[in-house]
Protein backbone atom coordinates (compact mmCIF):
# COMPACT_ATOMS: atom_id res chain seq x y z
CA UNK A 1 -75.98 -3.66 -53.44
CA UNK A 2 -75.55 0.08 -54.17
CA UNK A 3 -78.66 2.42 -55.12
CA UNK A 4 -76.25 2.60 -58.64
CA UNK A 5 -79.46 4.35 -60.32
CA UNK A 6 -79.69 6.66 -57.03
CA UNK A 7 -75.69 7.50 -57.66
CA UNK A 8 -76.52 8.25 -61.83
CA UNK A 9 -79.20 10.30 -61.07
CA UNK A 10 -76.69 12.27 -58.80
CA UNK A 11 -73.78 12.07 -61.04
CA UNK A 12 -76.35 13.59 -64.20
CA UNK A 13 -77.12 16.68 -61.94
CA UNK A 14 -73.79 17.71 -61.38
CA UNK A 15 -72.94 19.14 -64.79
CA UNK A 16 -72.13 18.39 -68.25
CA UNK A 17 -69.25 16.35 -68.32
CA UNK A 18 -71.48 13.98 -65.54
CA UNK A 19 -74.08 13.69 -67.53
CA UNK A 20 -72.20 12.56 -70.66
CA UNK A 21 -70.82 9.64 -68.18
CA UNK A 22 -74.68 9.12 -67.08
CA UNK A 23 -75.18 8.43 -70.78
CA UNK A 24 -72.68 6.02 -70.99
CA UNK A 25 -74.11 4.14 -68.35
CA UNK A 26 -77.84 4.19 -69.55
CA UNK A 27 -76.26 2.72 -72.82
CA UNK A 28 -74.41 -0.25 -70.99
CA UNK A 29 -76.98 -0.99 -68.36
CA UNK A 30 -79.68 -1.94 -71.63
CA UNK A 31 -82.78 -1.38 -69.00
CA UNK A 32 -81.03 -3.70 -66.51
CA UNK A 33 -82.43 -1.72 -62.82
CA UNK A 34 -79.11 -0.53 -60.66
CA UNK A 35 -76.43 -2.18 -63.48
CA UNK A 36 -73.09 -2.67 -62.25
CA UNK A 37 -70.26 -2.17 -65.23
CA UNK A 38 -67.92 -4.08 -66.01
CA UNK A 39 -64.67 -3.44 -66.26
CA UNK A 40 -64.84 -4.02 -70.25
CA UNK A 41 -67.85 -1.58 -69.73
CA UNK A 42 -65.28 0.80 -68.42
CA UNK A 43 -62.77 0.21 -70.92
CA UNK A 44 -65.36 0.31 -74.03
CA UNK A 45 -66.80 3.59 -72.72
CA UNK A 46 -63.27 5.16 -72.02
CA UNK A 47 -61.29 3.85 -75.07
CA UNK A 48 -63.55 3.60 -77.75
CA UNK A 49 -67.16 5.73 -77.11
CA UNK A 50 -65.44 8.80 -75.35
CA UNK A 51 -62.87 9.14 -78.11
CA UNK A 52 -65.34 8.95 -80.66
CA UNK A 53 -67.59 11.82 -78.77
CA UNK A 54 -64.42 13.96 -78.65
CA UNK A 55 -63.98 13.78 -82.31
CA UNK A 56 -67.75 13.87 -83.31
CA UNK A 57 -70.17 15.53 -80.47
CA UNK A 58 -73.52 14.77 -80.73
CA UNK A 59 -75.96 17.24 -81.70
CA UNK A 60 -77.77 17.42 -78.72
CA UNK A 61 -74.18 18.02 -76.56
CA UNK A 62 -72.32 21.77 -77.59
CA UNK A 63 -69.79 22.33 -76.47
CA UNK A 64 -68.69 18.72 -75.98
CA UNK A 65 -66.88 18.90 -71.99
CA UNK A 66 -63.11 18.36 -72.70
CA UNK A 67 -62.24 14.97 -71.80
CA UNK A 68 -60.46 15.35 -68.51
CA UNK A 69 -63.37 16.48 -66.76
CA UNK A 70 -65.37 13.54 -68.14
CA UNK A 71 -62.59 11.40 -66.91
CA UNK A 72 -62.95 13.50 -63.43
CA UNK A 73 -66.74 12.78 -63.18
CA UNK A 74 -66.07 9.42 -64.40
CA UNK A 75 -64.02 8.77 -61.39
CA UNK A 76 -66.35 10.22 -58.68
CA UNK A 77 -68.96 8.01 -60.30
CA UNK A 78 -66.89 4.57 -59.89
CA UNK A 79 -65.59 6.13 -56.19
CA UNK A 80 -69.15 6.48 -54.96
CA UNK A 81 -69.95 2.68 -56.09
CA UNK A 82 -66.75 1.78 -54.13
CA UNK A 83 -65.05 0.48 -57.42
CA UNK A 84 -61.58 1.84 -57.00
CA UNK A 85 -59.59 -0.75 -60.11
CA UNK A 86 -62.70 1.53 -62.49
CA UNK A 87 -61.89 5.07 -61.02
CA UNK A 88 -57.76 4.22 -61.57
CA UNK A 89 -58.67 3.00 -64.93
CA UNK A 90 -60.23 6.37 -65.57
CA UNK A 91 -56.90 8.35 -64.20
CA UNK A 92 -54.65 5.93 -65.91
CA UNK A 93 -51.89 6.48 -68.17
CA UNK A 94 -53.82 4.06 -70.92
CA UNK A 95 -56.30 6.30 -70.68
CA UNK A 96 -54.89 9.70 -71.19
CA UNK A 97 -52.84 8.42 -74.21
CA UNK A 98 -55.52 7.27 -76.00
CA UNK A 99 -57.88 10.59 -75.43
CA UNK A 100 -54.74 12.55 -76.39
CA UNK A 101 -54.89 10.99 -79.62
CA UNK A 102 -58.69 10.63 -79.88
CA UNK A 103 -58.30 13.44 -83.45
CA UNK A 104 -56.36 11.11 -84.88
CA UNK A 105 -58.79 8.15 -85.76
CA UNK A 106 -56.69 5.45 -86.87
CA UNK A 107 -54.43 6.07 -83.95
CA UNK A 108 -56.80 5.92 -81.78
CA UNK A 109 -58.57 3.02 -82.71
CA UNK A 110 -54.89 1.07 -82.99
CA UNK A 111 -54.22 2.05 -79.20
CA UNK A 112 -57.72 1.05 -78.43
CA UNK A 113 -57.48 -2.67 -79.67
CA UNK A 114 -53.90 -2.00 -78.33
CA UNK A 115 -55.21 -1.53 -74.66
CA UNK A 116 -58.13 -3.77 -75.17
CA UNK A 117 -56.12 -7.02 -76.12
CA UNK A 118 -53.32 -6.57 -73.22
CA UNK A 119 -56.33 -6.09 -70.58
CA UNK A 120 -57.16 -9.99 -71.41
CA UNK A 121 -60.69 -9.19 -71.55
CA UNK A 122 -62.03 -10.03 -74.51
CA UNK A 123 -63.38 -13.73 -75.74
CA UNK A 124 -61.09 -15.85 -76.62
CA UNK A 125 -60.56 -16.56 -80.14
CA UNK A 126 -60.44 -20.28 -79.74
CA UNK A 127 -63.94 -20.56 -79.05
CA UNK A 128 -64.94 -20.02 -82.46
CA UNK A 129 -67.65 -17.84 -82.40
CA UNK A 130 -68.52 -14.43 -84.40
CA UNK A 131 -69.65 -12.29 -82.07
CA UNK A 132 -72.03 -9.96 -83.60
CA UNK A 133 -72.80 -6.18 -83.45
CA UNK A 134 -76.04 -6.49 -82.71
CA UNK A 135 -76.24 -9.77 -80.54
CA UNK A 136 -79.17 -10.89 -79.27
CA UNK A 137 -80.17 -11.13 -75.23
CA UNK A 138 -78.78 -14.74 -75.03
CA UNK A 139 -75.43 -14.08 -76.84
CA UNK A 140 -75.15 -10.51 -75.39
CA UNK A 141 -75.59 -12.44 -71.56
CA UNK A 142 -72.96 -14.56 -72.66
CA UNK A 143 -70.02 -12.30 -73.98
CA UNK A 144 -70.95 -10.61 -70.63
CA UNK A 145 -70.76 -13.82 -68.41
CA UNK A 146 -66.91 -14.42 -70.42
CA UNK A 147 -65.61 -10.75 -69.71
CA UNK A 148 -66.73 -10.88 -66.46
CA UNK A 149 -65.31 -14.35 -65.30
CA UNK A 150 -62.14 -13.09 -67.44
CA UNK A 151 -61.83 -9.82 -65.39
CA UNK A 152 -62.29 -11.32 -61.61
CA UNK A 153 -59.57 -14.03 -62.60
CA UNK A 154 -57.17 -11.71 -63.99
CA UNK A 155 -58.02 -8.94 -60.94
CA UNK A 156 -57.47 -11.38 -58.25
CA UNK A 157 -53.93 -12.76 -59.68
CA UNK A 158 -55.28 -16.37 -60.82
CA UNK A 159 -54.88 -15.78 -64.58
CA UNK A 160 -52.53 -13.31 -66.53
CA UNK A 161 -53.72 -11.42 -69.19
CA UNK A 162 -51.45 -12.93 -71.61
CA UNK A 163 -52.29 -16.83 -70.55
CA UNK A 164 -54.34 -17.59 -73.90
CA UNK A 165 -54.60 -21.03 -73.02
CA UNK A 166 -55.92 -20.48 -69.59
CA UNK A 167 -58.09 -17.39 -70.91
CA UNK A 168 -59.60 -20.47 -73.18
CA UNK A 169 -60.29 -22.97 -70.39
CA UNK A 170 -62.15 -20.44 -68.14
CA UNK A 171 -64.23 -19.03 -71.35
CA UNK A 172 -65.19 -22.87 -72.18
CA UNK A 173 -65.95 -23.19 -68.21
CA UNK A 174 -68.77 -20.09 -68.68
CA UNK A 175 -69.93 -21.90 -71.99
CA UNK A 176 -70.77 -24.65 -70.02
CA UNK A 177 -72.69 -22.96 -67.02
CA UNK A 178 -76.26 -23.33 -66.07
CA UNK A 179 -77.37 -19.72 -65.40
CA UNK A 180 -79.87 -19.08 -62.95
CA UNK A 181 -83.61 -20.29 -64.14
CA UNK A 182 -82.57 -22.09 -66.76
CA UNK A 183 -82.01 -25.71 -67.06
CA UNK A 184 -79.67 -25.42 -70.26
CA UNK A 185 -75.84 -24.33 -70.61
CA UNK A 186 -75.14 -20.94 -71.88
CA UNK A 187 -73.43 -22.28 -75.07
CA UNK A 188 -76.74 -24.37 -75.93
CA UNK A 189 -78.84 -21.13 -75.17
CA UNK A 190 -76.71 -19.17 -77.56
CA UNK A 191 -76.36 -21.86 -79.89
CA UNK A 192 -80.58 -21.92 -79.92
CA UNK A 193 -80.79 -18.31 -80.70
CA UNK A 194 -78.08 -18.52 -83.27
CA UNK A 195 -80.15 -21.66 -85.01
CA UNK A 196 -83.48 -19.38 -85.09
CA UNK A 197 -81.37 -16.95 -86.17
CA UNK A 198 -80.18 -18.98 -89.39
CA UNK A 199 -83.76 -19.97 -89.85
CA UNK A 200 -84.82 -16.70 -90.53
CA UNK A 201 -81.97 -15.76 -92.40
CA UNK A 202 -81.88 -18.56 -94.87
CA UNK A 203 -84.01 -16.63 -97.07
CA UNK A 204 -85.16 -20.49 -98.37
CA UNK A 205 -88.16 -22.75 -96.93
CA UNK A 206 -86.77 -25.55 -98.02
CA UNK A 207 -82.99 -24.69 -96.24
CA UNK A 208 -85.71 -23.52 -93.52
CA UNK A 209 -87.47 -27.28 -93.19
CA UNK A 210 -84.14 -29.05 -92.87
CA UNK A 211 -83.04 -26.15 -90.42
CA UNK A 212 -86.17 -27.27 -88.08
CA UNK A 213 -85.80 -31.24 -89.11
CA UNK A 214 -82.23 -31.25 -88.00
CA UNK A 215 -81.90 -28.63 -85.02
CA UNK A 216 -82.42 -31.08 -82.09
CA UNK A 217 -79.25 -33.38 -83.70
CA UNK A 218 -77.14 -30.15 -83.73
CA UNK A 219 -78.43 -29.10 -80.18
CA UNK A 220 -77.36 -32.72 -78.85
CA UNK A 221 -73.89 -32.64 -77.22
CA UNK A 222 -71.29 -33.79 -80.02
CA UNK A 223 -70.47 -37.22 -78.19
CA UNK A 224 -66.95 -36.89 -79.78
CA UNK A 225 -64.72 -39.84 -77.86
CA UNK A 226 -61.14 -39.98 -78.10
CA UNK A 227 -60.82 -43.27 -79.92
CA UNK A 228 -63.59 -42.33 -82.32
CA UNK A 229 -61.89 -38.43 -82.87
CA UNK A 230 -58.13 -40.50 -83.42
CA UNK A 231 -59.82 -43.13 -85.68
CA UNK A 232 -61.52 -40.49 -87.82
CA UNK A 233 -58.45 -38.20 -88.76
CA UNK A 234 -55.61 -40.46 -88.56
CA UNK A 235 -55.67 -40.72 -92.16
CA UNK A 236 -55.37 -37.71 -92.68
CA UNK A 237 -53.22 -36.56 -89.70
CA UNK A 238 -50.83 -39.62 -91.44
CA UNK A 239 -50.64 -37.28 -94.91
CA UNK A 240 -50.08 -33.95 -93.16
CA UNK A 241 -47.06 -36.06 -90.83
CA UNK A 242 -45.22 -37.65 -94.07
CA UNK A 243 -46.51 -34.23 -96.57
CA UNK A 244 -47.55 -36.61 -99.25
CA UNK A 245 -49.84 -39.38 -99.50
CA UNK A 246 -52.76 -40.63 -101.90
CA UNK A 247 -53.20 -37.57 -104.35
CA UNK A 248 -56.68 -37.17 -103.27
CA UNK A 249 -55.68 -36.69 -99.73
CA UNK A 250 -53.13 -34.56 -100.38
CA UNK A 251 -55.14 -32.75 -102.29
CA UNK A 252 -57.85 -32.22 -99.52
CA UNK A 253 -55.04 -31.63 -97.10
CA UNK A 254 -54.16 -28.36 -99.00
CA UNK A 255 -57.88 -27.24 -99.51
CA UNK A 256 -58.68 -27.42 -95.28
CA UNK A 257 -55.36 -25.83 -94.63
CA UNK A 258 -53.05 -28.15 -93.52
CA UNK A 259 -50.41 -28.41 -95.98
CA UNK A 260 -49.60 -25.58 -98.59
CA UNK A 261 -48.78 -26.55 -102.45
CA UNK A 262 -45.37 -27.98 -101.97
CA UNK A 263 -46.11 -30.65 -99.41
CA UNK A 264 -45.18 -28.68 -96.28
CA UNK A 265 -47.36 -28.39 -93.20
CA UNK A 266 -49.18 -24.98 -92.64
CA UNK A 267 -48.83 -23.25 -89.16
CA UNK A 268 -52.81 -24.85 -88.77
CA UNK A 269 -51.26 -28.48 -89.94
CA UNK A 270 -48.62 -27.63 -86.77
CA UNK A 271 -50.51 -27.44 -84.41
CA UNK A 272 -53.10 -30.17 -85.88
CA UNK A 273 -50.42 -32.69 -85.95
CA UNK A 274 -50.65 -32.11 -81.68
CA UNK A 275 -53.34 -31.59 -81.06
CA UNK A 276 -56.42 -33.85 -83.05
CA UNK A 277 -59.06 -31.46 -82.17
CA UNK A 278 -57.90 -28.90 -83.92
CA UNK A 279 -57.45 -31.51 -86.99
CA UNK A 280 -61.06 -32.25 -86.81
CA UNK A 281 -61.98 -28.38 -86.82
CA UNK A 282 -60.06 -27.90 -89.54
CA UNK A 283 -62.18 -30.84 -91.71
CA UNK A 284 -65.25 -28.97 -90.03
CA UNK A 285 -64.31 -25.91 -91.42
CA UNK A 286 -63.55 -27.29 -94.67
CA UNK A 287 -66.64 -29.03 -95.30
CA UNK A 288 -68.92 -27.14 -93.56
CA UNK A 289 -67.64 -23.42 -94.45
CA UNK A 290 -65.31 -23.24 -97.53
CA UNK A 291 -63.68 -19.97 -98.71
CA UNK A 292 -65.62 -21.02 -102.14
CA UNK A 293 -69.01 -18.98 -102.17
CA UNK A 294 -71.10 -21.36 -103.98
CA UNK A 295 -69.53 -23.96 -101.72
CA UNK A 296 -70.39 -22.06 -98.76
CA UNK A 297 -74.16 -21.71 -100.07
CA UNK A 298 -74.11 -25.78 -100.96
CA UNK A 299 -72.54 -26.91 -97.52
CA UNK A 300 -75.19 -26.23 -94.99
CA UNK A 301 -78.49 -27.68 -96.99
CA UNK A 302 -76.25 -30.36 -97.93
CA UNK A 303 -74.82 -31.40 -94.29
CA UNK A 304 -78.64 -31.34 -93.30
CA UNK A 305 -79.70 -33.41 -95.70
CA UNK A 306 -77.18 -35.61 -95.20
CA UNK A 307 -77.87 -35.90 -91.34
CA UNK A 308 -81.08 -36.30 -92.15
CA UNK A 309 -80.87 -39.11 -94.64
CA UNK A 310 -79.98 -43.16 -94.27
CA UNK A 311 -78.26 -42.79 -97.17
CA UNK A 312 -76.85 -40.69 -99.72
CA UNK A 313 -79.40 -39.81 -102.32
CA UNK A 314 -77.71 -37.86 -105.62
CA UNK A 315 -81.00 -36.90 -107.35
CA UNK A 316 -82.64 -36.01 -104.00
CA UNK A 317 -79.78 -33.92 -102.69
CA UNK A 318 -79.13 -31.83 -106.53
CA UNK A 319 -83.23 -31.75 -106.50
CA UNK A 320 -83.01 -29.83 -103.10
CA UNK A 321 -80.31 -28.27 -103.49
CA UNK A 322 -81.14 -26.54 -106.85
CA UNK A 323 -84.71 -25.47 -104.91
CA UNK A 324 -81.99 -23.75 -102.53
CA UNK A 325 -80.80 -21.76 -104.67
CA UNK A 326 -84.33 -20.75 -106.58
CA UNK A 327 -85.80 -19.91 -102.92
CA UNK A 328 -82.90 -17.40 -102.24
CA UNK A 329 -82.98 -15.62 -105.64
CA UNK A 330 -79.10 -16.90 -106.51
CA UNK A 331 -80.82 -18.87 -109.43
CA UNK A 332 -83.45 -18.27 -111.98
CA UNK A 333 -84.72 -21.80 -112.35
CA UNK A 334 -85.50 -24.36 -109.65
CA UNK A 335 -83.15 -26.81 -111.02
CA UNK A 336 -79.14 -27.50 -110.26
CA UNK A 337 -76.81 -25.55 -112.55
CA UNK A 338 -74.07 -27.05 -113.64
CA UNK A 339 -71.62 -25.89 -111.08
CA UNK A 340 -74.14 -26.58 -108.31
CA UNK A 341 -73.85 -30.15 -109.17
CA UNK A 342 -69.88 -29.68 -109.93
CA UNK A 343 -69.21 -28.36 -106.64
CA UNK A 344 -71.86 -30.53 -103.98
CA UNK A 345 -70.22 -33.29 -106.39
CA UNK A 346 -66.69 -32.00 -105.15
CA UNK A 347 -68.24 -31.73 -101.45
CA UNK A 348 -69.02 -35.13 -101.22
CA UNK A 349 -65.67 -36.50 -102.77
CA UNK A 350 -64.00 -34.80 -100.56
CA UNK A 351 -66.16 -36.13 -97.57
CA UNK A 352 -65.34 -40.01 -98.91
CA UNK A 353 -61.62 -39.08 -98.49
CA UNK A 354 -61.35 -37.28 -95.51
CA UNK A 355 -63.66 -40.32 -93.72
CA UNK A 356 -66.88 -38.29 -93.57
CA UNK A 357 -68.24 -40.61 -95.82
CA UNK A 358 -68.24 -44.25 -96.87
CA UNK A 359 -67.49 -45.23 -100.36
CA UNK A 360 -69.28 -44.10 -103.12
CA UNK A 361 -72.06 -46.72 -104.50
CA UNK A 362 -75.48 -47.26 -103.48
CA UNK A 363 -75.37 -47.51 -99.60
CA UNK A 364 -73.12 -44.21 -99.00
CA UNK A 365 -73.75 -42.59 -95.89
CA UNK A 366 -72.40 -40.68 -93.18
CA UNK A 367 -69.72 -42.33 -90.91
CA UNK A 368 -69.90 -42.15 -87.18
CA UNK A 369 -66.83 -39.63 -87.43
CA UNK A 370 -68.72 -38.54 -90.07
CA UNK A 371 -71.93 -37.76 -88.37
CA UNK A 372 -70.11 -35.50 -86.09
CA UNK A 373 -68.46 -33.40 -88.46
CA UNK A 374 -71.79 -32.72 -89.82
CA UNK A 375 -73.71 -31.56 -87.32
CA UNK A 376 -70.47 -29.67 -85.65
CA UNK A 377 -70.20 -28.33 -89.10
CA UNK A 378 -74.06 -26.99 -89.08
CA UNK A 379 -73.22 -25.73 -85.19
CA UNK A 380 -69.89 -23.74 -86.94
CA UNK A 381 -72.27 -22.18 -89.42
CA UNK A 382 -74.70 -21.01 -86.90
CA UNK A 383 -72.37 -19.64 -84.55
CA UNK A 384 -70.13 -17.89 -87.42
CA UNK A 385 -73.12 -15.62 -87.49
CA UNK A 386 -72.20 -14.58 -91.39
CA UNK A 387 -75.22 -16.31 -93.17
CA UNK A 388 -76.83 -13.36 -93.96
């Protein structure tokens, strides 16, 4: 391995425009001794940082070195670590296009996601997560481990950039790797630090206590078989086939996104109708995160709860779910409101219909389908990464 800190320290003495690339690689390496880039390293610091320096130095950096000479040191940087693909990337007409037009902020930025999409490089969006801005070391190690499995495939001919299902099956192949001295996946690592995250977010004890009661369930593998996931939504798969059905299934149809007002499959209810996965995300998502924002702040206590439970218990649940809403401030009284109870009420109808749930009546509980929408639904909450 290359003395890379040796090769900074070199690259810092030469003269300004080196030591704004030096910078650049202090801010990517995080503390990480002798840090190799990657090549969405690269592209981050040339398409996005370096424009934004052009247009606003900092401070501490007057007169800012035009941007060709940064792109010069740049290059002998990535030459002397014997990365050649890095030093062209720095030479490259992608490049010079997009520092041409660094004044022009909108521009730039549009050329940016531009470049940054066509390189195949980022995560892909089927994986469902919300990467944050300020990830921590788990989910950071992660989005690392995907851009840099994404980059060698797409460098050594096996995947093109454009392939977004085979961009999917090699991010889902990192999700499910063992890194070294750990005996967990990198999914369940993130997904760990995503649940504490929640917890501490909540801004509720009692959402807290069910967080803690219920996070080894959600940590547990979903166990979703194929004659259990086909059981579960072929009701429902039936009404978004035929575009009409029992009113209240219709009607849930339309609120998850499957079928729009006049009875004709969505895009989503497309592809749903192929592929039954993405039917049960789409009941995931509808239960578990609804556009609604007092639905949204019902769903997750009440999923817990209701994983937690034997059976479905309407006085506990409102009980708990009005001290919810006290705890976080979004209510001056510990008890349901009205359109608390209106709307967990609306949750849990819609959870009988779309199978979640057995019938209303005494002994209501979860399904076995229904079990695993609920804790894939609390999983979908957590790795969203939008509860605060």
């Amino acid at each position: 391995m290359p003395d890379v800190e040796a090769v900074v320290e070199e690259l810092a003495a030469r003269d300004d425009a080196g030591l704004v690339v030096a910078a650049c690689w202090y801010e990517a390496s995080n503390d990480r001794p002798n840090y190799l880039m990657s090549q969405f390293d690269v592209q981050n610091f040339l398409w996005l940082t370096l424009p934004q320096l052009v247009r606003e130095p900092p401070d501490d950096l007057h007169p800012m070195p035009h941007w060709q000479a940064v792109l010069d040191e740049a290059a002998w940087f990535f030459e002397r670590l014997d990365q050649p693909r890095y030093a062209a990337l720095c030479r490259g007409d992608r490049t010079r296009e997009i520092l041409e037009a660094a004044h022009d902020q909108m521009l730039g930025f549009e050329l940016y996601a531009q470049a940054t999409y066509e390189s195949g490089l980022m995560p892909p969006p089927g994986l469902h997560i919300a990467w944050l801005d300020r990830p921590g070391p788990r989910e950071e190690a992660l989005y690392d481990a995907i851009t840099r499995a994404l980059e060698r495939a797409i460098a050594s001919g096996e995947l093109a950039p454009g392939d977004e299902p085979g961009r999917l099956a090699l991010a889902v192949a990192v999700l499910d790797q063992v890194p070294d001295g750990h005996t967990e996946t990198r999914q369940a690592l993130m997904l760990a630090e995503r649940m504490a995250r929640l917890h501490h977010l909540s801004g509720s004890q009692t959402l807290r206590e069910l967080l803690v009661r219920v996070g080894p369930d959600v940590a547990r593998p979903a166990d979703l078989t194929p004659e259990l996931l086909l059981t579960g939504t072929r009701p429902l798969a039936q009404v978004v086939h035929d575009g009409d059905g029992p009113p209240r299934m219709t009607a849930v149809a339309e609120r998850f996104g499957l079928l729009d007002g006049h009875g004709e499959r969505t895009d989503d209810g497309e592809l749903a109708l192929r592929q039954p996965v993405l039917l049960f995300e789409a009941v995931v998502s509808g239960i578990a995160a609804p556009p609604d924002r007092v639905a949204g702040q019902v769903a997750l206590p009440l999923l817990a709860m209701l994983v937690l439970a034997g059976s479905v218990d309407n006085d506990m649940l409102m009980d708990r779910l009005g001290m919810v809403f006290f705890e976080t401030g979004a209510h001056d009284r510990p008890d349901p409101s009205d359109t608390v109870r209106e709307v967990a009420g609306a949750l849990l109808a819609d959870m009988h219909t779309a199978g979640v749930l057995t019938a209303p009546g005494e002994h209501q509980r979860l399904t076995d389908y229904g079990r695993r929408v609920a804790l894939t639904g609390i999983r979908a909450r957590a790795m969203r990464g939008v509860d605060e």
